[in-house]
C-alpha atoms as a PDB file:
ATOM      1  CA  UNK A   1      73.941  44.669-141.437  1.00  0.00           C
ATOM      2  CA  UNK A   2      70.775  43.021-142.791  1.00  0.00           C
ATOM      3  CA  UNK A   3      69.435  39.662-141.150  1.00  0.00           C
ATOM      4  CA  UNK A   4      66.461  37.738-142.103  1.00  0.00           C
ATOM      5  CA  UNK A   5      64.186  38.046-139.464  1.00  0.00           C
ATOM      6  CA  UNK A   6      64.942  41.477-138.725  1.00  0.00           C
ATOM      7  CA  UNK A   7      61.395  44.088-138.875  1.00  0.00           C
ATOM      8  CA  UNK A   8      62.502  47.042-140.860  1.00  0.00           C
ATOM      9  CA  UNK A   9      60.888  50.595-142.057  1.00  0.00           C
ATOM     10  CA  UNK A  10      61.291  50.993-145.375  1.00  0.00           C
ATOM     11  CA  UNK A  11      59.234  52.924-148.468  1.00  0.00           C
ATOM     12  CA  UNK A  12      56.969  49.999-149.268  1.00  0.00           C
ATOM     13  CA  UNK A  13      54.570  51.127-152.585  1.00  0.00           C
ATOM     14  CA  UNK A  14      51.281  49.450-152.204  1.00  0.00           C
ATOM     15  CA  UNK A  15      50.060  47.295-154.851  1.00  0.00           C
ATOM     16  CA  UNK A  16      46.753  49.039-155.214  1.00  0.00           C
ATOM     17  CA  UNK A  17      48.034  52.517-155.875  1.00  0.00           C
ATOM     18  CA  UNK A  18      51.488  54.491-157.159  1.00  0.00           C
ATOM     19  CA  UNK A  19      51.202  55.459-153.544  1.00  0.00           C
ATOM     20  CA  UNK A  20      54.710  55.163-151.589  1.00  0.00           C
ATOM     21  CA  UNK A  21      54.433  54.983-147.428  1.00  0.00           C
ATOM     22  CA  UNK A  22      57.290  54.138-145.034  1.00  0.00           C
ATOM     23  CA  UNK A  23      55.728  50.757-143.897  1.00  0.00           C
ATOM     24  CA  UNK A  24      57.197  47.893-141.312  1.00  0.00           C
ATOM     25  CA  UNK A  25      58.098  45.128-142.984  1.00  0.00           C
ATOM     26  CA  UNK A  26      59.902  41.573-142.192  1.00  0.00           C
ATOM     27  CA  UNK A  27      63.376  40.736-144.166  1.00  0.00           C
ATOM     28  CA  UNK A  28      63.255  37.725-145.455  1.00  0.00           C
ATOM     29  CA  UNK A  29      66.733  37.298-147.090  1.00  0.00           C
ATOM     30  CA  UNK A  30      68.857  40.091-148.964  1.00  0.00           C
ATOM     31  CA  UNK A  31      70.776  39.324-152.018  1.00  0.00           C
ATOM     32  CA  UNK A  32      73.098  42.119-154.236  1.00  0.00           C
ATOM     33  CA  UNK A  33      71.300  44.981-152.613  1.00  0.00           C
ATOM     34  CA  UNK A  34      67.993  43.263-153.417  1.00  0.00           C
ATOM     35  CA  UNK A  35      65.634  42.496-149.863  1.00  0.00           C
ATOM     36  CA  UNK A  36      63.040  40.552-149.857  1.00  0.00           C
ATOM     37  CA  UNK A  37      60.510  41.207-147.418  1.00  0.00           C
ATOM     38  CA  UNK A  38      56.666  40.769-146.306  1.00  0.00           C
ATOM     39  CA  UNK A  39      54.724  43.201-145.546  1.00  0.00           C
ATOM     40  CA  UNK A  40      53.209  43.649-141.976  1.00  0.00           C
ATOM     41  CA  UNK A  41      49.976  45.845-140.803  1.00  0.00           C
ATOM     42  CA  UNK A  42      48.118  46.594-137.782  1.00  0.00           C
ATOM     43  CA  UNK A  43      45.116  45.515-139.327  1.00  0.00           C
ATOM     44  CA  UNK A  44      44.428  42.382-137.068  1.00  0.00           C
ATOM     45  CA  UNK A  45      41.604  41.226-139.715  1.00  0.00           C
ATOM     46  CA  UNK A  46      43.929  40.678-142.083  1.00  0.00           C
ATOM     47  CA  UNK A  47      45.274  36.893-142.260  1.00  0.00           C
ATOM     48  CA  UNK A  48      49.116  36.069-140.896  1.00  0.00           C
ATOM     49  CA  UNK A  49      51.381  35.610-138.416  1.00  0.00           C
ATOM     50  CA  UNK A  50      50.174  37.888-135.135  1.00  0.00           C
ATOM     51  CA  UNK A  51      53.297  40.459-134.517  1.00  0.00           C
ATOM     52  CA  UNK A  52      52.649  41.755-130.658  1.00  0.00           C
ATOM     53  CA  UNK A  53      53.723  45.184-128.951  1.00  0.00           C
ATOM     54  CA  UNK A  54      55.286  42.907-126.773  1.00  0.00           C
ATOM     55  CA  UNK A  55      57.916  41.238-129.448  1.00  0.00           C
ATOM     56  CA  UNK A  56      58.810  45.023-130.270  1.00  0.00           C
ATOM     57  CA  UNK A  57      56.400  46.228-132.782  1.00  0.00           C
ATOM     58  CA  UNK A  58      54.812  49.015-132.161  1.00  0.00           C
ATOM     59  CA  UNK A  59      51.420  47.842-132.414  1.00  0.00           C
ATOM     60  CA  UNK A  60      50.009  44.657-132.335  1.00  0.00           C
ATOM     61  CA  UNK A  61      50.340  43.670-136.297  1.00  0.00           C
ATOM     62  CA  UNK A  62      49.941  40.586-138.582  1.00  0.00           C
ATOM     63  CA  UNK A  63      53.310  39.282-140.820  1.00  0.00           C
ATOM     64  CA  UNK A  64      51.406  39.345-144.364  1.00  0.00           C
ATOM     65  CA  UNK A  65      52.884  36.023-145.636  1.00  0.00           C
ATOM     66  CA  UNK A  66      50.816  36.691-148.587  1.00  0.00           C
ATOM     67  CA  UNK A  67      51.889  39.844-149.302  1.00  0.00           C
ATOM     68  CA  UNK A  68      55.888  39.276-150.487  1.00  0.00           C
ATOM     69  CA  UNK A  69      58.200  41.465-152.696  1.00  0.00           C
ATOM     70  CA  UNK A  70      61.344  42.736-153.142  1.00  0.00           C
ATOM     71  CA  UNK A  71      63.052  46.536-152.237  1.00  0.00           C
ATOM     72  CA  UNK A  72      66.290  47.873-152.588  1.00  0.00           C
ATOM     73  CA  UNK A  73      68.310  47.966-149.508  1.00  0.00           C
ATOM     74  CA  UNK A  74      68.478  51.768-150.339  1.00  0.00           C
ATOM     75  CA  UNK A  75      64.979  51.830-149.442  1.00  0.00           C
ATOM     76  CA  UNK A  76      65.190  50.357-145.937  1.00  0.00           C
ATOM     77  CA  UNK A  77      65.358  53.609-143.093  1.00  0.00           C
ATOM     78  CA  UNK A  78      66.095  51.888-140.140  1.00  0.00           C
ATOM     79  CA  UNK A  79      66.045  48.797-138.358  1.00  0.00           C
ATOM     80  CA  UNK A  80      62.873  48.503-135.411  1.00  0.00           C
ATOM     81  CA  UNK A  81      63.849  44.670-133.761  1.00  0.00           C
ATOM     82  CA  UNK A  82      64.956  40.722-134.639  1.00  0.00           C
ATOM     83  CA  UNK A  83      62.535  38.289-134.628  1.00  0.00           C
ATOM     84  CA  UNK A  84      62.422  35.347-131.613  1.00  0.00           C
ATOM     85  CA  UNK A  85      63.510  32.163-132.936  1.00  0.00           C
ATOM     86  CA  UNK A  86      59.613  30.510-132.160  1.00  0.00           C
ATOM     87  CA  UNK A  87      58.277  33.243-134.271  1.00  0.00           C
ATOM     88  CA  UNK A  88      60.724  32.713-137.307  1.00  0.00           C
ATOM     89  CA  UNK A  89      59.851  29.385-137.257  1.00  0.00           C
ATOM     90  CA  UNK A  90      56.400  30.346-137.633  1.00  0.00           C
ATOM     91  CA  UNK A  91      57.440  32.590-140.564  1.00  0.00           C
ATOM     92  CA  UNK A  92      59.560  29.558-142.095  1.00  0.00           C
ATOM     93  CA  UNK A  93      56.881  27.122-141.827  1.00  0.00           C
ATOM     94  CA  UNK A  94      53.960  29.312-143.293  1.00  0.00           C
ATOM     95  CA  UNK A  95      56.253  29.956-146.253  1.00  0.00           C
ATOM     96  CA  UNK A  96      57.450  26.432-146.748  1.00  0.00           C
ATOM     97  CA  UNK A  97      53.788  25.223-146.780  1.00  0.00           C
ATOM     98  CA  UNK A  98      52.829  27.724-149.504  1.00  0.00           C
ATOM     99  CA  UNK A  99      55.916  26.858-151.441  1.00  0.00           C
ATOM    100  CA  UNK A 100      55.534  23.209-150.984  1.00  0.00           C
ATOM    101  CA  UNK A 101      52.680  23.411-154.348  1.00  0.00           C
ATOM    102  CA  UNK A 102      55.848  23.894-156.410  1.00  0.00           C
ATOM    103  CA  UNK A 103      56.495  20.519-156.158  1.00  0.00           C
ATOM    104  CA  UNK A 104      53.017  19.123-157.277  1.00  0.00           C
ATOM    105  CA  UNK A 105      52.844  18.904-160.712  1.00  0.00           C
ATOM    106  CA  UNK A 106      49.763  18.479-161.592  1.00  0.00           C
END
């Protein structure tokens, strides 16, 4: 069973290329078969939420809160860990902020 906050492998195409990798990725919420996820990298440049070996990845990674899209659950291989409740709520706020220009209309 699926939970939002659960890290996942799954074949993740990349948005630069018809390339398809088995990537990490964070579940956001599932819905008929349909997961929504962000992506997550070991590239510590990039910008996000810091993911450490620590928590259960398995390397120190960034949460790409920018990089968000939907998979089918048949995609999904396996699940790695769950998410501490401090760093959902890190996930949950980031998102909320970026949503919150919805409800400027300008």
């Amino acid at each position: 069973m699926l939970r939002s906050g659960d890290v996942i492998i799954a074949k993740i195409q990349f948005t630069d290329t018809y390339e398809i990798k088995k990537r990490p990725a964070l579940i956001l919420f599932e819905e008929f078969d349909n997961v929504v996820v962000a992506g997550i990298t070991s590239n510590l440049k990039m910008k996000g939420i810091p993911l450490s070996k620590q928590e259960g990845a398995v390397k120190d990674s960034v949460i790409k809160m920018n990089y968000i899209f939907t998979i089918s659950r048949a995609m999904i291989f396996k699940t790695l860990f769950h998410l501490n409740k401090k760093k959902k709520q890190m996930v949950f706020d980031e998102l909320s902020e970026k949503l919150s220009n919805l409800k400027r209309w300008d």
